[in-house]
Protein backbone atom coordinates (compact mmCIF):
# COMPACT_ATOMS: atom_id res chain seq x y z
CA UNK A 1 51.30 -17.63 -15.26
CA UNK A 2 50.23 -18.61 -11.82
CA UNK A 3 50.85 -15.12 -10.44
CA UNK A 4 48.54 -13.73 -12.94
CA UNK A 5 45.87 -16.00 -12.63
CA UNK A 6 46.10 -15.65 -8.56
CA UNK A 7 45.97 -11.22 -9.36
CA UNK A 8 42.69 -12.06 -11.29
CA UNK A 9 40.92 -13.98 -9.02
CA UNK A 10 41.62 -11.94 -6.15
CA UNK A 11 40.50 -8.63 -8.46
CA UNK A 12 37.82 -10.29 -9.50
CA UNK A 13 36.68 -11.23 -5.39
CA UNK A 14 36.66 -8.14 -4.57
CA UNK A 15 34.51 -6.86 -7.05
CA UNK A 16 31.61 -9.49 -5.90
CA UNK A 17 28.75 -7.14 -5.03
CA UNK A 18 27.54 -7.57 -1.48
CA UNK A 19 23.39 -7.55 -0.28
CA UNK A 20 22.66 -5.99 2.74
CA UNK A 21 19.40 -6.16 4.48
CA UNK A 22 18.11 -3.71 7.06
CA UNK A 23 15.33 -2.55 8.86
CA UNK A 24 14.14 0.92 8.76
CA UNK A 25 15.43 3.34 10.84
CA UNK A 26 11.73 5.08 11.18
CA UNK A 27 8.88 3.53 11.58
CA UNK A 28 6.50 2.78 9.05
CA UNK A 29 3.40 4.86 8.73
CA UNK A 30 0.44 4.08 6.62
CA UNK A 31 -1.80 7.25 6.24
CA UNK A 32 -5.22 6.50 5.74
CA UNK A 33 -7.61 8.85 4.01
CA UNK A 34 -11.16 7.16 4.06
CA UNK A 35 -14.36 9.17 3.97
CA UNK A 36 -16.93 7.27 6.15
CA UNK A 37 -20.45 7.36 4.17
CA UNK A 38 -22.73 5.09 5.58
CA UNK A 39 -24.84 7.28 7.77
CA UNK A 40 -25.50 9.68 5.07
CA UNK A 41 -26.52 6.90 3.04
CA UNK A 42 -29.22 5.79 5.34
CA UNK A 43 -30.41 9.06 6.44
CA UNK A 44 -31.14 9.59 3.21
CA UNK A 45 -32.06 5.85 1.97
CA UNK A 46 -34.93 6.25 4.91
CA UNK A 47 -36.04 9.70 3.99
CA UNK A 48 -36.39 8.42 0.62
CA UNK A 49 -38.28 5.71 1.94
CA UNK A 50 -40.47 7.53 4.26
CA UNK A 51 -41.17 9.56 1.03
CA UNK A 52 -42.51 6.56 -0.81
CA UNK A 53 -45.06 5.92 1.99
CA UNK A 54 -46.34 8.78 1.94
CA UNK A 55 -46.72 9.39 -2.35
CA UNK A 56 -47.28 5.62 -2.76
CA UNK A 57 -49.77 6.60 -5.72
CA UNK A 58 -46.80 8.45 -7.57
CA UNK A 59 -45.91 5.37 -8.98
């Protein structure tokens, strides 16, 4: 009886499911697509608002 419950344990130890935690072998790269509006937006916010001036009694 002590035999077998010594064979268990020992099957059941190495069966124990190990964690291993490593670092990337390449490096990390984080691709950025961003379209940059801003200068079309105020090119065209003052050419709008040049066109105001100008037709101020359109509104």
């Amino acid at each position: 009886m002590k035999w077998l419950s010594l064979v268990l344990i020992l099957a059941v130890s190495g069966c124990t499911p190990t964690i291993q935690v490593e670092a990337p072998k390449d490096p990390i790269v984080i691709n950025l697509n961003v379209k940059i509006e801003h200068e079309i937006r105020i090119k065209v916010d003052r050419d709008l608002n040049e066109l105001f001036e100008e037709n101020s009694d359109i509104f």
